[in-house]
Protein backbone atom coordinates (compact mmCIF):
# COMPACT_ATOMS: atom_id res chain seq x y z
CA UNK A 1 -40.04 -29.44 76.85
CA UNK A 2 -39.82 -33.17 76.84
CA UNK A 3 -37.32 -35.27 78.30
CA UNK A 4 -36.08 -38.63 76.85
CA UNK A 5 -37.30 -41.42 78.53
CA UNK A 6 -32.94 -42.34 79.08
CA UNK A 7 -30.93 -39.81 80.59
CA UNK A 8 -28.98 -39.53 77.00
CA UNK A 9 -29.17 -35.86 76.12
CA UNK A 10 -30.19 -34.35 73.00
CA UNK A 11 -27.91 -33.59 70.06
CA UNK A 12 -28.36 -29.49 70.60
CA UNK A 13 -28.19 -29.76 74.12
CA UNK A 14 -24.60 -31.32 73.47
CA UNK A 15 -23.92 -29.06 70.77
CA UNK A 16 -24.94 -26.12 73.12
CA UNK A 17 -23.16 -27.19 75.92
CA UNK A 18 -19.70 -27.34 73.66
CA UNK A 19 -20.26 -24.16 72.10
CA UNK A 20 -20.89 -22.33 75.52
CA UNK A 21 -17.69 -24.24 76.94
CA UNK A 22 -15.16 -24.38 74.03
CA UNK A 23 -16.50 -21.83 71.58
CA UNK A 24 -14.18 -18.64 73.24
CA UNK A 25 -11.23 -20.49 72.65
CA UNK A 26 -12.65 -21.78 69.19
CA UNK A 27 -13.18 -18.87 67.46
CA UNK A 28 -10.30 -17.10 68.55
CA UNK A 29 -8.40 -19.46 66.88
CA UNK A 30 -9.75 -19.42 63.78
CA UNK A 31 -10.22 -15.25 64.30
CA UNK A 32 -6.51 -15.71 64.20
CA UNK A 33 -5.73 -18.16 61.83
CA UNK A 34 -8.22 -16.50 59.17
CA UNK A 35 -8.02 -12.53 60.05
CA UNK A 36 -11.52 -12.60 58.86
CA UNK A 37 -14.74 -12.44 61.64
CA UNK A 38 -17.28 -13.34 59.12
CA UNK A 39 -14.90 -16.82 58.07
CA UNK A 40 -14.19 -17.51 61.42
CA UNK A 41 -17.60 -17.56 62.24
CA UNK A 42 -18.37 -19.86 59.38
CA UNK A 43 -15.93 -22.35 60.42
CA UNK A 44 -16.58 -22.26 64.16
CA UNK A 45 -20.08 -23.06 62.98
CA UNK A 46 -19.43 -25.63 60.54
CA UNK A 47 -17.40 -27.41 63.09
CA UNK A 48 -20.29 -27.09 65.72
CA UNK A 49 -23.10 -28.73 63.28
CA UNK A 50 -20.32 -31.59 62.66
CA UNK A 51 -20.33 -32.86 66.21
CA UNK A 52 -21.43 -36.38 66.60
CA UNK A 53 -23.95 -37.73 68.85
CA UNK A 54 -21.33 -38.36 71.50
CA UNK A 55 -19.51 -36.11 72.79
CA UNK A 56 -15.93 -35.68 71.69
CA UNK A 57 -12.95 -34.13 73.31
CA UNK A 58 -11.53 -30.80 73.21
CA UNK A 59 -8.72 -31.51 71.17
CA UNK A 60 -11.01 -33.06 68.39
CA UNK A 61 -12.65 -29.75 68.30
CA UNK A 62 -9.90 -28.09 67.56
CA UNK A 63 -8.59 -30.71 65.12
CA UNK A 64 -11.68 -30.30 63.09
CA UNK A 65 -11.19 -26.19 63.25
CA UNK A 66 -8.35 -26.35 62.19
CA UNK A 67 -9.86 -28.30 58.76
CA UNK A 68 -12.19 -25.63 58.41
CA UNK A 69 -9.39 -23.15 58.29
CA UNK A 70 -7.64 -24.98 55.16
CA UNK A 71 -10.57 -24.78 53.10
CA UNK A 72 -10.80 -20.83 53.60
CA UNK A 73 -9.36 -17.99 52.38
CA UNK A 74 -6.83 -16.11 54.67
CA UNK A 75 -6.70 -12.14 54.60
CA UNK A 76 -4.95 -9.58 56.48
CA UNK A 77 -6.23 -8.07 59.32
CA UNK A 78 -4.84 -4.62 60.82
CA UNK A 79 -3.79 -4.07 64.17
CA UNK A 80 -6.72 -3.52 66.88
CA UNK A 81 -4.89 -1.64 69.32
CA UNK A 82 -3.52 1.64 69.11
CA UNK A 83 -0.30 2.33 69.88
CA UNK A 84 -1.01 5.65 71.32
CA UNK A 85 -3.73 4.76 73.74
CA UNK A 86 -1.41 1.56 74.63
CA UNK A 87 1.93 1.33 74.10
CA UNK A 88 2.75 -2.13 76.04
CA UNK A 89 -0.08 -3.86 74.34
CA UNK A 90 0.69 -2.53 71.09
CA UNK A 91 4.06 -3.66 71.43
CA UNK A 92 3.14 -7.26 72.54
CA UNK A 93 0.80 -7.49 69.35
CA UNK A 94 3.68 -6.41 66.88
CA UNK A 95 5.80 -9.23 68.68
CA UNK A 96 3.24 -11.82 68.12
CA UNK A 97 2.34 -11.17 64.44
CA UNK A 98 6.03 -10.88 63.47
CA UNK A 99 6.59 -15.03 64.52
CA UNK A 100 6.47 -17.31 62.38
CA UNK A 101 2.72 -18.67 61.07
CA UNK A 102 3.55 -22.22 62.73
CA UNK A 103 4.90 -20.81 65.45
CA UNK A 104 1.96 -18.46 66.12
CA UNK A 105 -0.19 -21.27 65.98
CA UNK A 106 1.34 -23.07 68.38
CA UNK A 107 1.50 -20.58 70.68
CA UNK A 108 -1.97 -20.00 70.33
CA UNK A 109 -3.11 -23.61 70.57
CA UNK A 110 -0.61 -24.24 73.80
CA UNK A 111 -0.69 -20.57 76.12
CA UNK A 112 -4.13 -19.48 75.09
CA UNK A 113 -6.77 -22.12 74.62
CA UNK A 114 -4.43 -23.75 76.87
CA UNK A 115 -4.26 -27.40 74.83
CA UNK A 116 -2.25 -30.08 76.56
CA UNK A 117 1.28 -31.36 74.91
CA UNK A 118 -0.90 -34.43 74.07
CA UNK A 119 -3.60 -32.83 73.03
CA UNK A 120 -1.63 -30.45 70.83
CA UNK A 121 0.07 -33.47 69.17
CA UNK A 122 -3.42 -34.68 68.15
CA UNK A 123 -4.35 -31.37 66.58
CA UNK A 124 -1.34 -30.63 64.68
CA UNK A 125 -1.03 -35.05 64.03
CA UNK A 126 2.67 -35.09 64.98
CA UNK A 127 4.05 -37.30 67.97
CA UNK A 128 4.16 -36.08 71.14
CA UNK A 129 7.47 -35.39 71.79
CA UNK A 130 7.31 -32.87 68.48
CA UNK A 131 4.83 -31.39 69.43
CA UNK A 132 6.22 -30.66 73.27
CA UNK A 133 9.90 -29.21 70.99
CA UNK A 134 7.16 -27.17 68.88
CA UNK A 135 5.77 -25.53 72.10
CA UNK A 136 9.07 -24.80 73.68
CA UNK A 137 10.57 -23.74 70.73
CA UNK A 138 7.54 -21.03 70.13
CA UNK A 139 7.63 -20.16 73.38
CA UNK A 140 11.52 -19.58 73.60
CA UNK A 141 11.04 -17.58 70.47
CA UNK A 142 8.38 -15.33 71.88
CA UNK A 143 10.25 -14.35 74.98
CA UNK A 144 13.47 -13.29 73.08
CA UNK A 145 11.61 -11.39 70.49
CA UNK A 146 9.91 -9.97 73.21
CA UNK A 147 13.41 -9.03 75.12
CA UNK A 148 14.94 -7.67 71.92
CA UNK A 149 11.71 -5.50 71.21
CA UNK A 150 12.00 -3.98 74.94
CA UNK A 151 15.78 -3.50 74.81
CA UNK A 152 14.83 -1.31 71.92
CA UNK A 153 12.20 0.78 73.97
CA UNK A 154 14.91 2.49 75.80
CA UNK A 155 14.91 4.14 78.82
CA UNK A 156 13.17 7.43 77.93
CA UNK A 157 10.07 6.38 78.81
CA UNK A 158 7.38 7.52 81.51
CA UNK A 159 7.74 5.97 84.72
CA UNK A 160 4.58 4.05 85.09
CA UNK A 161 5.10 3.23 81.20
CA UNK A 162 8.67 2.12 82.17
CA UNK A 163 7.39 -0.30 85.06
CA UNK A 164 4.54 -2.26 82.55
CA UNK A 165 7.79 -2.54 80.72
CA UNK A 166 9.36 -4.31 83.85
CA UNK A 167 6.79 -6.12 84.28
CA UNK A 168 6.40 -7.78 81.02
CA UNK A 169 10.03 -8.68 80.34
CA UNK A 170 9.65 -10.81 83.50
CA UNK A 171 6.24 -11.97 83.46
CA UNK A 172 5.44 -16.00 82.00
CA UNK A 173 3.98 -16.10 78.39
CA UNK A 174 0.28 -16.87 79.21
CA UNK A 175 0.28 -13.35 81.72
CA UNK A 176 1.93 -11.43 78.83
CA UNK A 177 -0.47 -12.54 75.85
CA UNK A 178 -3.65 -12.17 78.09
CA UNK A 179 -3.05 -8.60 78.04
CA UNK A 180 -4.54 -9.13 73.71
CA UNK A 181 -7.82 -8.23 73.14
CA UNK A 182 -8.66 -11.67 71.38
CA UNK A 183 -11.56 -11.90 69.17
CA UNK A 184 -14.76 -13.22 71.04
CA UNK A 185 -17.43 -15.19 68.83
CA UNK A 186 -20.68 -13.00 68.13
CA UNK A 187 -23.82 -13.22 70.30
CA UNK A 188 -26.16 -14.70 67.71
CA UNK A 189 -23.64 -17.07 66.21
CA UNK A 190 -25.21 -20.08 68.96
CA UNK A 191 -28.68 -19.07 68.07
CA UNK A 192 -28.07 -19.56 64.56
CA UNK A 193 -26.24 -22.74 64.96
CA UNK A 194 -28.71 -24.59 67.19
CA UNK A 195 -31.41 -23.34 64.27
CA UNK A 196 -28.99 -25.33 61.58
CA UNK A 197 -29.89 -27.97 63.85
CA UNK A 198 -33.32 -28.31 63.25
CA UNK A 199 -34.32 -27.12 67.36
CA UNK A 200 -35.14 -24.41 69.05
CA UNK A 201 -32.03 -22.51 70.64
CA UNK A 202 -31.80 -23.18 74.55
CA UNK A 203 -30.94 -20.45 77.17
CA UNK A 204 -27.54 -20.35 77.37
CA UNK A 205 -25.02 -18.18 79.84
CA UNK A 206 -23.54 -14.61 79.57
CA UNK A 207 -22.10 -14.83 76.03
CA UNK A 208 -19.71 -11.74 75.14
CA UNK A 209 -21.08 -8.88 72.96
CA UNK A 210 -20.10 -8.67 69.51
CA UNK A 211 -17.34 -6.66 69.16
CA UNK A 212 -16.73 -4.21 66.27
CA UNK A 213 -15.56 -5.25 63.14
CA UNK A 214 -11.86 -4.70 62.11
CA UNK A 215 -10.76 -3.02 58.50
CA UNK A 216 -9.12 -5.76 57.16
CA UNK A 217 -7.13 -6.01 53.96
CA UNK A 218 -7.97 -8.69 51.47
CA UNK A 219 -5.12 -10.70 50.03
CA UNK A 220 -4.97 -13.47 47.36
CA UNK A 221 -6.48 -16.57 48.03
CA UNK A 222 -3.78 -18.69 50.40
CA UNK A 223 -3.78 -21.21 53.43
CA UNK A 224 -1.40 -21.87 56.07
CA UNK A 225 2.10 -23.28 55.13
CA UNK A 226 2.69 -25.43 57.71
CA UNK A 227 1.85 -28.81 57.84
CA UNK A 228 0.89 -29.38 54.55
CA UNK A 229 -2.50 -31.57 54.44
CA UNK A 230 -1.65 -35.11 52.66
CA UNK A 231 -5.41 -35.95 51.03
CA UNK A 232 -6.97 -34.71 48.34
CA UNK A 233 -8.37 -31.69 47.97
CA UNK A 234 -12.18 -30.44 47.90
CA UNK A 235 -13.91 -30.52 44.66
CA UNK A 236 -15.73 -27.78 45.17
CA UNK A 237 -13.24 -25.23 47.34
CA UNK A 238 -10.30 -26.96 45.94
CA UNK A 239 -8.89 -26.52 49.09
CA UNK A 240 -6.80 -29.48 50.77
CA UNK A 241 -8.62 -31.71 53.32
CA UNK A 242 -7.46 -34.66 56.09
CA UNK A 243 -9.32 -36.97 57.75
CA UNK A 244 -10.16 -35.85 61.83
CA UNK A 245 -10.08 -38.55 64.42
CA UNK A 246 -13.21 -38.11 66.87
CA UNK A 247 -11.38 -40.80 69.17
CA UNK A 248 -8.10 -40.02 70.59
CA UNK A 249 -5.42 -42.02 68.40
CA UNK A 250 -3.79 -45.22 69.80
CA UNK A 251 -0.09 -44.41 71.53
CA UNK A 252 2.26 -46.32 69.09
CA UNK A 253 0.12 -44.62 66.16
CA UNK A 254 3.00 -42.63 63.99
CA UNK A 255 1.83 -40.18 61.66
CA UNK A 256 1.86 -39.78 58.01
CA UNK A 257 4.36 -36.64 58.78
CA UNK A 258 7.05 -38.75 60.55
CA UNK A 259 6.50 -42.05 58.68
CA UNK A 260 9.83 -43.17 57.26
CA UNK A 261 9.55 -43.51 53.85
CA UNK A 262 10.99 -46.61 51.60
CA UNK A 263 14.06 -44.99 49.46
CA UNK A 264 13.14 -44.84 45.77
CA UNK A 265 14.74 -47.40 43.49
CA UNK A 266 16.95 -45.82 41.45
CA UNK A 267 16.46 -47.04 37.87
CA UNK A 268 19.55 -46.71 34.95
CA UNK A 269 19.15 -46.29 31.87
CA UNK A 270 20.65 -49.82 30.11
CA UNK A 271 23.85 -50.18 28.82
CA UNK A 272 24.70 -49.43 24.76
CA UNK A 273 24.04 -52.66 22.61
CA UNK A 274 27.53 -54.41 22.06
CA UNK A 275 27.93 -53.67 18.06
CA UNK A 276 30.37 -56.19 16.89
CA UNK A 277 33.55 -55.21 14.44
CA UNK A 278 33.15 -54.45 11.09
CA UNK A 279 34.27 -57.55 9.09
CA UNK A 280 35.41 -57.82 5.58
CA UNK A 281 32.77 -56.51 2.69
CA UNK A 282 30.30 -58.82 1.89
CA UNK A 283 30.46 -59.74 -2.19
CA UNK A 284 26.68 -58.99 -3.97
CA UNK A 285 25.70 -62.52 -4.59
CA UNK A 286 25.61 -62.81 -0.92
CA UNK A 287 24.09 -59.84 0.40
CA UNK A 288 21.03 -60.14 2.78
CA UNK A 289 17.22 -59.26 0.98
CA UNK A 290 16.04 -55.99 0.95
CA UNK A 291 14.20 -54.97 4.70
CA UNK A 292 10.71 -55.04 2.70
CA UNK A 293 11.24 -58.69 2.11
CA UNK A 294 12.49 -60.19 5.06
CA UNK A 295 9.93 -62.19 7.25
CA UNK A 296 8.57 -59.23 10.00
CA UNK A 297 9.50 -60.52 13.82
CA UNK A 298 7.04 -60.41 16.28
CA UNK A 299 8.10 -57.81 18.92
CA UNK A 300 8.17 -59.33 22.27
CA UNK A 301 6.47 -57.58 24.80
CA UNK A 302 8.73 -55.63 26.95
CA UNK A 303 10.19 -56.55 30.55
CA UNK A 304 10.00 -54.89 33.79
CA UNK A 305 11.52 -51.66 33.71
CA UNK A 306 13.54 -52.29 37.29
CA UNK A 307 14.95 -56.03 35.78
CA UNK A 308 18.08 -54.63 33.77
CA UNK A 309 17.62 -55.60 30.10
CA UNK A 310 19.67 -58.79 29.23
CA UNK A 311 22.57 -58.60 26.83
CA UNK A 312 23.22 -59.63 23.46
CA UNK A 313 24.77 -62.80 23.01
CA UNK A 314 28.62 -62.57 21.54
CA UNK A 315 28.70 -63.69 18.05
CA UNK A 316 31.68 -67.18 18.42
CA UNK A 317 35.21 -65.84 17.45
CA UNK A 318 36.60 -68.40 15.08
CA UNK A 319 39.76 -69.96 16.98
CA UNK A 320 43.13 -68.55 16.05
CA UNK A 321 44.98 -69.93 13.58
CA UNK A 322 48.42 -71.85 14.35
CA UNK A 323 51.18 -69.64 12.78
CA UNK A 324 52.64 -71.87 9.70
CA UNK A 325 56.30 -73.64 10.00
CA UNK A 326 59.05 -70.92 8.21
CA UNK A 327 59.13 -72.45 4.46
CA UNK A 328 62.17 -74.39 3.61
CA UNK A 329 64.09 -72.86 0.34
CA UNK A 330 66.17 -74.84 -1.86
CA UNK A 331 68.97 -73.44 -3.59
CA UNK A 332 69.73 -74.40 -6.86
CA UNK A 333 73.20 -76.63 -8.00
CA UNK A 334 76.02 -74.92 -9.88
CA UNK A 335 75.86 -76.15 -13.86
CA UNK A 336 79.70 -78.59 -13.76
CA UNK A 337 77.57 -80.06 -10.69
CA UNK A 338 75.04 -82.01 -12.02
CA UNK A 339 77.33 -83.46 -14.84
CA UNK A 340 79.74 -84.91 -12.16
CA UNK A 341 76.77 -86.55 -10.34
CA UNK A 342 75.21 -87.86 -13.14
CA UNK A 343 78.81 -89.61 -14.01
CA UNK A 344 79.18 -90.43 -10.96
CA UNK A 345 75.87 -92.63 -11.28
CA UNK A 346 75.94 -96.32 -12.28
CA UNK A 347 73.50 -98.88 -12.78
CA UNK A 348 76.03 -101.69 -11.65
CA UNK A 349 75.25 -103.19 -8.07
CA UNK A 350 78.86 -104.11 -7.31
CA UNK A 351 79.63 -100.73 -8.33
CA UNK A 352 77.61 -99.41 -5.87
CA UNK A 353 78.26 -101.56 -3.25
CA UNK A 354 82.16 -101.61 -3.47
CA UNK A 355 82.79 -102.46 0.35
CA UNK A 356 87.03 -102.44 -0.31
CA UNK A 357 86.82 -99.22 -1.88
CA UNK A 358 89.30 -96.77 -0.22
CA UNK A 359 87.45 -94.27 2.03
CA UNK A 360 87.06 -91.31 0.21
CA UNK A 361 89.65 -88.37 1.28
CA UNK A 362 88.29 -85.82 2.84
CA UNK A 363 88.30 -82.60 1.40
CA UNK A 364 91.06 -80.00 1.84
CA UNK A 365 90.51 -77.34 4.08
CA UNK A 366 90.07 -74.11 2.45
CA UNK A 367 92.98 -72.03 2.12
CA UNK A 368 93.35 -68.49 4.92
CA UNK A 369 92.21 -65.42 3.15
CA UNK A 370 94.61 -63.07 3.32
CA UNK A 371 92.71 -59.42 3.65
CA UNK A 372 94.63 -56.22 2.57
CA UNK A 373 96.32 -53.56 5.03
CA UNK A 374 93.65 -51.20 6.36
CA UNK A 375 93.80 -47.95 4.55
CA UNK A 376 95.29 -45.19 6.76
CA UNK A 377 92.97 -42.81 7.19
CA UNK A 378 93.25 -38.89 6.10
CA UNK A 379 93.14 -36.34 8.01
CA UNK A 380 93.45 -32.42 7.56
CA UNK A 381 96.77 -31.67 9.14
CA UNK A 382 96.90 -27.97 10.85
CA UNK A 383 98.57 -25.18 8.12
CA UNK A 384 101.93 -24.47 9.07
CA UNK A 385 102.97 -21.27 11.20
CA UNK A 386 104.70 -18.99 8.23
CA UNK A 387 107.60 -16.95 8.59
CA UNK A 388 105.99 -13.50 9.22
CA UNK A 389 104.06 -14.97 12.42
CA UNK A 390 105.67 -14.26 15.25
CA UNK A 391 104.77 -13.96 19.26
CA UNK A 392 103.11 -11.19 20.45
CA UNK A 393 103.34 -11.72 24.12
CA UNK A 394 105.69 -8.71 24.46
CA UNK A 395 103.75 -6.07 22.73
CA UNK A 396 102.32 -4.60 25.68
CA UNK A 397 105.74 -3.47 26.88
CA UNK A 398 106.54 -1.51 23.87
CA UNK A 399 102.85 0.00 24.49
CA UNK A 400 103.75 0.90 27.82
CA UNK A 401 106.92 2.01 26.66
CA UNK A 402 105.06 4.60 24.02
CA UNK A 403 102.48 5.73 26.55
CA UNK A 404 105.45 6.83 29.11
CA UNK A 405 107.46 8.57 26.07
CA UNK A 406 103.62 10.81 25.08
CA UNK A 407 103.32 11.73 29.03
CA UNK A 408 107.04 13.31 28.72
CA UNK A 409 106.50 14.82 25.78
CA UNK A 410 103.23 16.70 26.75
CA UNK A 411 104.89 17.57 30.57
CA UNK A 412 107.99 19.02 28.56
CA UNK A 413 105.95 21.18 26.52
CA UNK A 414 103.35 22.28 29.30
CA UNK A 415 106.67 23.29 30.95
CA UNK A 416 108.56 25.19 28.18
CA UNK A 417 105.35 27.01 26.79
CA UNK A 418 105.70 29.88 29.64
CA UNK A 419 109.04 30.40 29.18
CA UNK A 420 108.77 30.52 25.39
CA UNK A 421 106.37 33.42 26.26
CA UNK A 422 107.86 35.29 28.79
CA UNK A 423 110.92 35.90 26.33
């Protein structure tokens, strides 16, 4: 084998030299994500024959694994250990597949493959410190499903089953999940990624065997829930896809999940046209054309639809009328009236302008109307008490009187009656 003539490796030694460091870790991951050996081995390889030239960092890796796992198919994979054989490790399993999918993931990422709080922030592309409350929070969860699933065990148990029990209710998180038999990547997965490559494989260290295949149960098609990816999906898996960093992302980066978002301008619909008041009918001679012969309008185009529409102009009010003066209403002269003035009238100026003329008198006052007596009113006198009407207030005394007069009657003959008899 030749070497370069600089001391800048090959692209398969690099890619070897990632697999036989990060590929455990890799593929257990996506053994886990996908339930499937056969996908995971896919994507573990499709993420190996995607490493650049340089060499990129671990969380990268798993950044661009965890792509691969969005554009696959997830199915459901049985349990691997038997509860009979191993009860504690049984239990432990059925503890970890009842969390949550995000927080199985993040427990995975952060106790097993052992990912860094930065590091995990990069791979799930949330800020640090949500990523550090995702950890704890996964974690916290583990250990108290893990205490209520042991409370539940009871105490009739063996005694050496009963002290594994012990052991694990007070043992840290990484100790308890190592006890999982976690899926290990097959032996000729490297070969046959360093022959994508285009080179012949390299001798690599003690790689684990292949372990046997699991019955697995295929579901519908389906992808993890949580985060959902923000790009566009594949055209030809359809499946959702986000761009990977190979750098590690700037410190005041924020990412598209916690960006704060402008609020959405809220658009009304625009007020009713004012209709003015109907006005008095319109007589026939004056009535507008027909619609087919008025001139068309050109339609302006319309406005904005976030500018509110202008309103109609107001037709002008004519200005109210000043209420007319009350009429004034001439009565008419009495017949003897107009004779007397028209005697009265002269054509002589002296006669008319007779300054030594006595004043005239002036005129009697009117004589007092006398009015007539008001008219007593009627009204209905009470009937007179007759003859035969006469008080009653004593009548209870002759009543009285009556009642005593019965009671001596009836005692007198109750008395008498046996005498009567006995003669």
């Amino acid at each position: 084998m030749t070497h370069p003539l600089t001391d800048r490796r090959s692209r398969s030694e690099l890619v070897a030299e990632l697999y036989d460091r990060h590929a455990v870790g890799l593929f257990a991951y996506c053994h886990d994500q996908l339930g499937d050996d056969g996908a995971a081995a896919e994507a573990l390889m499709s993420v190996m024959s995607g490493v650049p030239a340089v060499e990129p960092p671990r969380a990268a890796l798993y950044a661009l694994a965890r792509r691969e796992i969005y554009r696959r198919d997830v199915v459901y994979a049985d349990a691997r250990v038997d509860p009979v054989a191993d009860p504690a490790t049984a239990l432990v399993e059925r503890v970890v597949r009842e969390l949550r999918p995000h927080q199985r993931e993040v427990l995975l990422l952060a106790v097993v493959c052992g990912l860094t709080i930065d590091e995990l922030a990069w791979v799930l592309d949330v800020a640090a410190d949500t990523a550090a409350d995702l950890a704890a929070a996964a974690d916290q969860r583990f250990t108290q499903a893990l205490g209520l699933a042991l409370a539940c065990v009871g105490e009739q148990v063996p005694r050496r089953l009963g002290e594994v029990y012990g052991a694990l209710a007070v043992a840290p998180t990484r100790d308890v999940l190592a006890r999982l038999p976690w899926r290990p990547p097959p032996a000729l997965l490297r070969a046959r990624i360093l022959a994508a490559l285009g080179e012949p494989p390299l001798a690599s260290g003690p790689v684990s065997r292949l372990g046997a295949l699991a019955p697995y149960k295929a579901l519908w098609p389906t992808a993890p829930a949580w985060p959902v990816p923000l790009a566009p999906t594949d055209e030809r898996t359809n499946a959702g896809l986000y761009e990977v960093e190979i750098t590690p992302p700037a410190a005041d980066r924020i990412s598209p999940h916690e960006a704060s978002t402008e609020p959405i301008p809220k658009l009304h619909s625009p007020p009713p046209a004012l209709v003015p008041m109907l006005s008095a009918p319109v007589p026939a001679d004056l009535e507008e054309a027909p619609p087919a012969l008025r001139e068309e309008a050109e339609e302006e185009p319309p406005g904005s639809l976030f500018v509110p529409p202008s309103r109609p102009e107001r037709p002008e009010r004519p200005e109210r009328l000043e209420r007319p003066a009350e009429p004034v209403y001439l009565m008419p002269l009495p017949a003897g009236a107009d004779e007397e003035e028209s005697a009265a009238e002269s054509t002589d100026v002296f006669d008319v302008l007779d300054l030594e003329a006595p004043a005239p008198e002036e005129p009697a006052p009117p004589a007092p109307v006398t009015l007539a007596p008001p008219r007593p009113s009627r009204r209905r006198r009470a009937p007179a008490r007759s003859a035969k009407t006469r008080d009653r207030h004593h009548d209870w005394v002759w009543e009285v009187i009556g009642l005593a007069v019965c009671i001596a009657i009836a005692m007198i003959v109750f008395f008498a009656v046996p005498t009567i008899v006995t003669w």
